[in-house]
Protein backbone atom coordinates (compact mmCIF):
# COMPACT_ATOMS: atom_id res chain seq x y z
CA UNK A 1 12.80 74.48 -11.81
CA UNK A 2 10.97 71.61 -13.72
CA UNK A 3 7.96 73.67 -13.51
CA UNK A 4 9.24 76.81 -15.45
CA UNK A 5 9.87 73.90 -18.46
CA UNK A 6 7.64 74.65 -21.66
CA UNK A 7 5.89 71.42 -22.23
CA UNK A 8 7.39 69.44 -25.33
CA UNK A 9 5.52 70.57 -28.42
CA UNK A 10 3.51 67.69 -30.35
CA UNK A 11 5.02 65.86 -33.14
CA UNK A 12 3.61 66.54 -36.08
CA UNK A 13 4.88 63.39 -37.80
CA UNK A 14 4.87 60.44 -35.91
CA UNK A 15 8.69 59.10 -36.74
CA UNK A 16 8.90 55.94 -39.06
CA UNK A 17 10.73 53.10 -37.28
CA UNK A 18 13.84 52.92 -39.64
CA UNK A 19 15.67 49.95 -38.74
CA UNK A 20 13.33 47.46 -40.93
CA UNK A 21 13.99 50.02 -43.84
CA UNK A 22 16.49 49.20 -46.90
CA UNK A 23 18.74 51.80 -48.27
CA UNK A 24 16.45 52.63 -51.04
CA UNK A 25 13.24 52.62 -48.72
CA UNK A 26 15.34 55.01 -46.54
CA UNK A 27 16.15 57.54 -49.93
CA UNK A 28 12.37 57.23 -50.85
CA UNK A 29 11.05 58.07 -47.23
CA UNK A 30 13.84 61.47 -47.63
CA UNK A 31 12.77 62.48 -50.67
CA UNK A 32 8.88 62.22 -49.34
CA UNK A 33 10.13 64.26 -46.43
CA UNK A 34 11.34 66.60 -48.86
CA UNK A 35 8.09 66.98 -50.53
CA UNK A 36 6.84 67.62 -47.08
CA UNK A 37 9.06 70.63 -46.34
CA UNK A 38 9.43 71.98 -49.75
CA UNK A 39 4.84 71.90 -49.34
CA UNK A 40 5.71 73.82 -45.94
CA UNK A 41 8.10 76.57 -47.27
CA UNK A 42 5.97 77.57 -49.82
CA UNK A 43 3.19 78.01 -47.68
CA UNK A 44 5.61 80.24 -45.16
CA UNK A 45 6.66 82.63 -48.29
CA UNK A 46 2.90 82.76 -48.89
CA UNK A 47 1.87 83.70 -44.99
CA UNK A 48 5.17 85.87 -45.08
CA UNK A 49 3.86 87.73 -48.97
CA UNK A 50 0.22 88.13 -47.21
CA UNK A 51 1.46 89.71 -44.33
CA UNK A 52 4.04 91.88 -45.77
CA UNK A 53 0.89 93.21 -48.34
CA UNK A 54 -1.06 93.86 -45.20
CA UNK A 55 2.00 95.38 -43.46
CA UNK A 56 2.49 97.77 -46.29
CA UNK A 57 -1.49 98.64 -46.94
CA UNK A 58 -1.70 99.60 -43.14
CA UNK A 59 1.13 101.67 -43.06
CA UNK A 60 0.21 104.16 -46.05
């Protein structure tokens, strides 16, 4: 049933109309979104490396 649907998370990003874009505008907006997820991994090892630490404190 359409009521049992989770409701459509928020975007984050709001997406960048790319038609108007050049090649090179296109490679530059990439390589920003790059940044972007590179920025996000890092902080997921660190949340993961805290947690694991806490994990193994607990446990001993």
């Amino acid at each position: 049933m359409w009521d049992e649907e989770e409701p459509p998370k928020p975007r984050r990003v709001a997406p960048l109309p790319l038609d108007p874009l050049g090649v090179s505008e296109l490679r530059d907006y990439i390589a920003e979104l790059q940044v972007e997820i590179a920025r996000a991994e890092a902080a997921i090892g660190r949340k993961q490396d805290h947690r694991s630490a806490a994990d193994s404190f607990f446990r001993k």
